[in-house]
Protein backbone atom coordinates (compact mmCIF):
# COMPACT_ATOMS: atom_id res chain seq x y z
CA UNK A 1 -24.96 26.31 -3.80
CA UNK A 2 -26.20 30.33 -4.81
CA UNK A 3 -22.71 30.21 -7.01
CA UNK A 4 -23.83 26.75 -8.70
CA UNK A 5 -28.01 27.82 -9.56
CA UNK A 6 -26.12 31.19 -10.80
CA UNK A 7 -23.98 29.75 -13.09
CA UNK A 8 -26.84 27.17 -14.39
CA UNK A 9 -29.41 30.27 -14.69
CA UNK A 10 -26.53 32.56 -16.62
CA UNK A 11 -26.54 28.98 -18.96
CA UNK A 12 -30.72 28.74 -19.05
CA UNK A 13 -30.44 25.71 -17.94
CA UNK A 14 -32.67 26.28 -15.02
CA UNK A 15 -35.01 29.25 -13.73
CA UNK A 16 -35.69 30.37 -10.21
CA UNK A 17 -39.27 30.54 -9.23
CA UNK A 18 -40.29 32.28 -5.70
CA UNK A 19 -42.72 30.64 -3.59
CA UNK A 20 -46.04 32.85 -3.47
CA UNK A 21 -46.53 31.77 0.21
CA UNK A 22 -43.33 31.88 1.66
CA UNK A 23 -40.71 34.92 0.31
CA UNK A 24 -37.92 32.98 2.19
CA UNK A 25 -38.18 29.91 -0.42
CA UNK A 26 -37.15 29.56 -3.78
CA UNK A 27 -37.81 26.94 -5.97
CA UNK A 28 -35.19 25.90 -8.58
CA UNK A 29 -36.92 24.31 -11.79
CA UNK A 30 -35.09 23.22 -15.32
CA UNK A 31 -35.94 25.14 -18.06
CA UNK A 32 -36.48 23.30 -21.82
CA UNK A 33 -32.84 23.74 -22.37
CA UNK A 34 -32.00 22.50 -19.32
CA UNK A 35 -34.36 19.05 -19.12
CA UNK A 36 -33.01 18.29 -22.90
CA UNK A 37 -29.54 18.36 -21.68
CA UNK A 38 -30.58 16.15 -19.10
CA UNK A 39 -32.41 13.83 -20.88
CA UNK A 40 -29.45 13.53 -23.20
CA UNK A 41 -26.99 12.56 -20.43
CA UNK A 42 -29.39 10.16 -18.97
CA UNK A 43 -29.53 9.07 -22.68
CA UNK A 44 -25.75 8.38 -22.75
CA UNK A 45 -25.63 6.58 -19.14
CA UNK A 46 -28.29 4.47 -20.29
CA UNK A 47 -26.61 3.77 -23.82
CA UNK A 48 -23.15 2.44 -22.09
CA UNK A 49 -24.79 0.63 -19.05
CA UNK A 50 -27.02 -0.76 -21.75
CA UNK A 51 -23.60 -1.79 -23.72
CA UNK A 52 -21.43 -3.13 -20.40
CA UNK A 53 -24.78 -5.19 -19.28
CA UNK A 54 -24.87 -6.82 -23.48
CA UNK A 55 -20.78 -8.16 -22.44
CA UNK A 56 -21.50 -9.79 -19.32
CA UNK A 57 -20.85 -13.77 -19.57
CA UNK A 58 -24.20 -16.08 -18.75
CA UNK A 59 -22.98 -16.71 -15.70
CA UNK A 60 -22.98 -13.17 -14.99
CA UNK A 61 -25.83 -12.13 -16.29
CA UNK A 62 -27.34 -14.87 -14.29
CA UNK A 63 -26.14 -13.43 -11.07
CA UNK A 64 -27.23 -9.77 -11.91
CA UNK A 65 -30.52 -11.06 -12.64
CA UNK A 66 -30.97 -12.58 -9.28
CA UNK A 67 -29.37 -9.37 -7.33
CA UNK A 68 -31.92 -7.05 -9.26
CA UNK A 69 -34.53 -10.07 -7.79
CA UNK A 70 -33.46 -9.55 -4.33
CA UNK A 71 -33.28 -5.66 -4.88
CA UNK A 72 -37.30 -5.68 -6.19
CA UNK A 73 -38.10 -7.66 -2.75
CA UNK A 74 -36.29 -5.32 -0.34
CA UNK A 75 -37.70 -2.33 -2.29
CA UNK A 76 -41.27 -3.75 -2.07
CA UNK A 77 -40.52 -5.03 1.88
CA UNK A 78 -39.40 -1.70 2.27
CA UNK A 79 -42.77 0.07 0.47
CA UNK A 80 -45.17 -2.46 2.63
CA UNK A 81 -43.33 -1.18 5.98
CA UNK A 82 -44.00 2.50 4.92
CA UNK A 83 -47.22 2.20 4.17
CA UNK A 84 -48.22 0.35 7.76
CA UNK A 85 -46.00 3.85 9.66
């Protein structure tokens, strides 16, 4: 993992930040560079998804529609349980 931030810092694409109450932790944040490149890929994910979703049939659509459905209700199930723990 030390190789990996290393080679991201060397690129600025992210900064290490020390922890002013604990000297054991450090905190890895993205720098500008780094969050543009990000929001870029998420840009291009979003772009082709976007495309492959526009050349489903009806009848697929249809069925994504109600799986996303089902998805929202065991996300919110899921939320009500954690909030009554």
């Amino acid at each position: 993992m030390t190789r990996i931030v290393t080679g991201l810092e060397k690129e600025g694409l992210v900064q290490r930040i020390g922890d002013p109450r604990d000297r054991r932790l450090t905190r890895i944040q993205a720098t500008t560079k780094g969050q543009k490149m990000l929001a870029a890929g998420r840009a291009r994910r979003v772009e082709k998804l976007a495309a492959a979703v526009g050349d489903l049939r009806a009848s697929e659509l249809a069925e994504l529609t109600r799986g996303v459905h089902l998805l929202q209700e065991i996300i919110g199930s899921m939320r009500e349980n954690r909030s009554t723990t």
